[in-house]
C-alpha atoms as a PDB file:
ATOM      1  CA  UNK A   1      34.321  44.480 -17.795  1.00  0.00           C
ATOM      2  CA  UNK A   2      37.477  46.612 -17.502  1.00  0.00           C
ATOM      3  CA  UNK A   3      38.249  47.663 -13.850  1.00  0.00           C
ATOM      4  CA  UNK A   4      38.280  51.486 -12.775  1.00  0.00           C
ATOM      5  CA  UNK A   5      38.642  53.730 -10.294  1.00  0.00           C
ATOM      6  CA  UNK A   6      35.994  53.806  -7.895  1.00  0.00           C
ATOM      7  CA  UNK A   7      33.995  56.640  -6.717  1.00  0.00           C
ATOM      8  CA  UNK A   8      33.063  58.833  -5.382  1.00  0.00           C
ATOM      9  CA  UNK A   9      35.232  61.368  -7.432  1.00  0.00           C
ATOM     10  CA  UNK A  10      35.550  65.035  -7.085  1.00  0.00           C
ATOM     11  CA  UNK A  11      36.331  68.004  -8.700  1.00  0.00           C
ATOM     12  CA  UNK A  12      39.380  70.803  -8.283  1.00  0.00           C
ATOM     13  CA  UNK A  13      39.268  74.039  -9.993  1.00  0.00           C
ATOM     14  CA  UNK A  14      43.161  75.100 -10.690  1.00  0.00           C
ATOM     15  CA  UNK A  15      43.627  77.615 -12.937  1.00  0.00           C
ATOM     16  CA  UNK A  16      41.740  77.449 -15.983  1.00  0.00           C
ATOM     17  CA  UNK A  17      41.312  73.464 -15.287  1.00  0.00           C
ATOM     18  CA  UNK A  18      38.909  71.624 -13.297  1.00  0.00           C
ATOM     19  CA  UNK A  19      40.572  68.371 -12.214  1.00  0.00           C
ATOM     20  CA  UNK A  20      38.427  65.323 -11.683  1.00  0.00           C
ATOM     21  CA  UNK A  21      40.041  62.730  -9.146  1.00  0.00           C
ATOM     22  CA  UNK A  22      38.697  60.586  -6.707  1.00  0.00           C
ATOM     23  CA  UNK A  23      37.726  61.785  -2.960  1.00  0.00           C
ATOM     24  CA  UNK A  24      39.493  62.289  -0.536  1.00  0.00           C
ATOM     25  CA  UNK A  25      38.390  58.825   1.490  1.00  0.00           C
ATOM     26  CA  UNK A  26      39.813  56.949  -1.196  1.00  0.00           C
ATOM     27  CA  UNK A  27      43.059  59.407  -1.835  1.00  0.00           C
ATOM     28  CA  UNK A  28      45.182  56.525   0.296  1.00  0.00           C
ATOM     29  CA  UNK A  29      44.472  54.058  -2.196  1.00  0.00           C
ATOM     30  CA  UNK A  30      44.680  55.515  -5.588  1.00  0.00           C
ATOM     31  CA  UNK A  31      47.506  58.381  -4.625  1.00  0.00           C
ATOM     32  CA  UNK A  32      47.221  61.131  -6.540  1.00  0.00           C
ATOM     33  CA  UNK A  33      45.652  60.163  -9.578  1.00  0.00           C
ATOM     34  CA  UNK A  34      43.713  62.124 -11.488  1.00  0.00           C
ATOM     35  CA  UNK A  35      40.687  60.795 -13.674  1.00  0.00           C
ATOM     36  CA  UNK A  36      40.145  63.742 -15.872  1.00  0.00           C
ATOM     37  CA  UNK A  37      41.179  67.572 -16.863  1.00  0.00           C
ATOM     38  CA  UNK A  38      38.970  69.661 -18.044  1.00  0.00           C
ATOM     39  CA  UNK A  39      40.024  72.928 -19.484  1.00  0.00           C
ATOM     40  CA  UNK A  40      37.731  76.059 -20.302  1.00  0.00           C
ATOM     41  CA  UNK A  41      37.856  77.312 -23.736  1.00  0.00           C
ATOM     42  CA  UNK A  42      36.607  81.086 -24.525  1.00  0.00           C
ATOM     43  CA  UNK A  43      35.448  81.438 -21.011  1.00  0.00           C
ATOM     44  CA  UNK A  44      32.811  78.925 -21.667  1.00  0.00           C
ATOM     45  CA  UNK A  45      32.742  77.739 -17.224  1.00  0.00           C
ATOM     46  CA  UNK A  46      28.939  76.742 -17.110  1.00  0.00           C
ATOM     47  CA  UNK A  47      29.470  74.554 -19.871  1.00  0.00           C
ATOM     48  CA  UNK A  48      33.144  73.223 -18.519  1.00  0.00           C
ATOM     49  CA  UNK A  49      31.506  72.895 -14.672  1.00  0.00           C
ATOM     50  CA  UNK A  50      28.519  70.581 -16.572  1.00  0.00           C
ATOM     51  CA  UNK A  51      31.264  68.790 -18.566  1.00  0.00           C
ATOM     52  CA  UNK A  52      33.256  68.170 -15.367  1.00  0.00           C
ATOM     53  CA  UNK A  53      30.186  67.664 -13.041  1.00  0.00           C
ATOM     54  CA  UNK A  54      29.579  64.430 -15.804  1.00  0.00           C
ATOM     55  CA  UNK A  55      32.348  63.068 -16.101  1.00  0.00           C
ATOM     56  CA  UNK A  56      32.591  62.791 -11.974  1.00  0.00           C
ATOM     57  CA  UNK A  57      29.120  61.264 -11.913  1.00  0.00           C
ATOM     58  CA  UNK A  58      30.491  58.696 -13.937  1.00  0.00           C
ATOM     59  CA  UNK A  59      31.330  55.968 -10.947  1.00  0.00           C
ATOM     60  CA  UNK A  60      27.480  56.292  -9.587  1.00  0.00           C
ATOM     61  CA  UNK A  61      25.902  56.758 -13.454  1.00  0.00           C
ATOM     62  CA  UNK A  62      27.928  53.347 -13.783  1.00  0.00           C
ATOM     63  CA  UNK A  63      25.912  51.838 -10.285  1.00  0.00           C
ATOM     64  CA  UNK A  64      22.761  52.898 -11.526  1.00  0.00           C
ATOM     65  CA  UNK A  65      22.830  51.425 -15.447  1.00  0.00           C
ATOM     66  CA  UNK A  66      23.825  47.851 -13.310  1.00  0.00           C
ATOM     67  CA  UNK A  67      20.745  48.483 -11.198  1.00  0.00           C
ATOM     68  CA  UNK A  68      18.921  48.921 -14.281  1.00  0.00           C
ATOM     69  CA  UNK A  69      19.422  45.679 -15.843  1.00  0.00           C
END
């Protein structure tokens, strides 16, 4: 399985763009990366927010399908 970033992640809201990067706790080891951009098109937030709200999920969404098994 291909290594990533571990969670949890967050989300920013700068400008127009909601920027998914990991927590602060793990800021120290993973710098400044972030994991994700997510841009809003024709004012569309609630969808964007959902969008961006997913894609941060994705470490513990990731936990849970192992459990699963």
């Amino acid at each position: 399985m291909t290594k990533h970033t571990a969670g949890p992640w967050e989300i920013s809201k700068i400008d127009n763009c909601l920027i998914v990067r990991p927590r602060q706790a793990n800021a120290k080891k993973w710098g400044h990366l972030n994991i994700a951009s997510v841009t809003r098109i024709l004012q569309q937030s609630t969808e964007t927010e959902a969008n961006a709200r997913l894609i941060a999920a994705a470490p513990e969404l990731l936990e849970a399908c192992k459990r699963a098994k």
